[in-house]
Protein backbone atom coordinates (compact mmCIF):
# COMPACT_ATOMS: atom_id res chain seq x y z
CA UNK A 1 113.31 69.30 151.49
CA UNK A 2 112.87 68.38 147.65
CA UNK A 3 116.08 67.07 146.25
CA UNK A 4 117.98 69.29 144.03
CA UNK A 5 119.03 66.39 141.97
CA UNK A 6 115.10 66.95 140.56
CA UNK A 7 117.29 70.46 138.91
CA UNK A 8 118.82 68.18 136.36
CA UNK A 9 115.29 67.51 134.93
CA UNK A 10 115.89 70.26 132.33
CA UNK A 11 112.59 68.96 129.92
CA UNK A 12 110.31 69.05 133.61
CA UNK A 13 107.48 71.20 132.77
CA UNK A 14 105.03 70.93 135.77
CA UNK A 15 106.01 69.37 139.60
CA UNK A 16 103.10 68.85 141.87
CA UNK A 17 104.57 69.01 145.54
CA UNK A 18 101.11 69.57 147.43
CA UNK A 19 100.61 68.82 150.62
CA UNK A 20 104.19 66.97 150.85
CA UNK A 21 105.19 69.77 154.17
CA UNK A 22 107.81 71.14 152.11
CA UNK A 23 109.66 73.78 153.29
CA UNK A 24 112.08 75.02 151.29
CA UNK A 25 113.27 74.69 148.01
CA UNK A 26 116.99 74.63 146.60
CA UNK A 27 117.69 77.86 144.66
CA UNK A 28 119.64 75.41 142.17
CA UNK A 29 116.57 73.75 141.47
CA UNK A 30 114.55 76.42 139.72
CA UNK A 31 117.72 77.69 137.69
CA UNK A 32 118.40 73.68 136.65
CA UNK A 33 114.73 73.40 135.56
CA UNK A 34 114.73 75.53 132.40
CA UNK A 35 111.14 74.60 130.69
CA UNK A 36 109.73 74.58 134.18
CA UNK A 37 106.54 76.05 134.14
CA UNK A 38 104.53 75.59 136.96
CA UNK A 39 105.08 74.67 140.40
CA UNK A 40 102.06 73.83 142.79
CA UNK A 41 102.68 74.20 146.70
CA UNK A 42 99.76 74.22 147.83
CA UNK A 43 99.10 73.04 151.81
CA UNK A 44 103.18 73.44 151.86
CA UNK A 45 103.99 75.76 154.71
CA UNK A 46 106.90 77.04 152.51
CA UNK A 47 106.91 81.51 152.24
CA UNK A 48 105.98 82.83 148.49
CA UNK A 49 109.05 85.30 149.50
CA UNK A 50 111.00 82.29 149.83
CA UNK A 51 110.87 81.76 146.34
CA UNK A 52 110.33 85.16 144.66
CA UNK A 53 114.00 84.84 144.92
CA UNK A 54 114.31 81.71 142.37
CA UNK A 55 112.62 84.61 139.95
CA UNK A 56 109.16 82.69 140.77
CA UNK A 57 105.90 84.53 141.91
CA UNK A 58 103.25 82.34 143.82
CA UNK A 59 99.86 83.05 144.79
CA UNK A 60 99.25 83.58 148.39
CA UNK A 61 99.82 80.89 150.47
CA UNK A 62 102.57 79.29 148.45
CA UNK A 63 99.78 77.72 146.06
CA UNK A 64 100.33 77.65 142.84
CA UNK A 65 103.76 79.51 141.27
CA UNK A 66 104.92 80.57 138.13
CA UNK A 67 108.10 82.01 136.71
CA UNK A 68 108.35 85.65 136.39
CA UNK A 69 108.65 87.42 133.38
């Protein structure tokens, strides 16, 4: 589980979680990390539907994700 505390970073632009078995991540996150641009999952065995509810499409697999527009 990444720690939501990481949701106060609000100037966080990139986070790099790969490979780190990650599984979910807290909705409060994403909504806390306002110039967050990319997030990389990949070898995470976290859903992309899992997060297209953030408001963040990922490429299959849970690789790389962006924020929708």
């Amino acid at each position: 589980m990444v720690p939501a505390a990481l949701g106060g970073l609000k100037r966080l632009k990139a986070l790099q979680l790969d490979n780190n078995r990650v599984f979910a991540i807290p909705s409060d996150l994403l909504f806390g990390c306002g110039a967050l641009q990319t997030l990389s999952l990949h070898g995470c065995p976290i859903r992309p539907d899992e997060l297209q509810v953030g408001g963040w499409l990922c490429a299959g697999g849970g690789g790389l994700c962006v924020p929708a527009q």
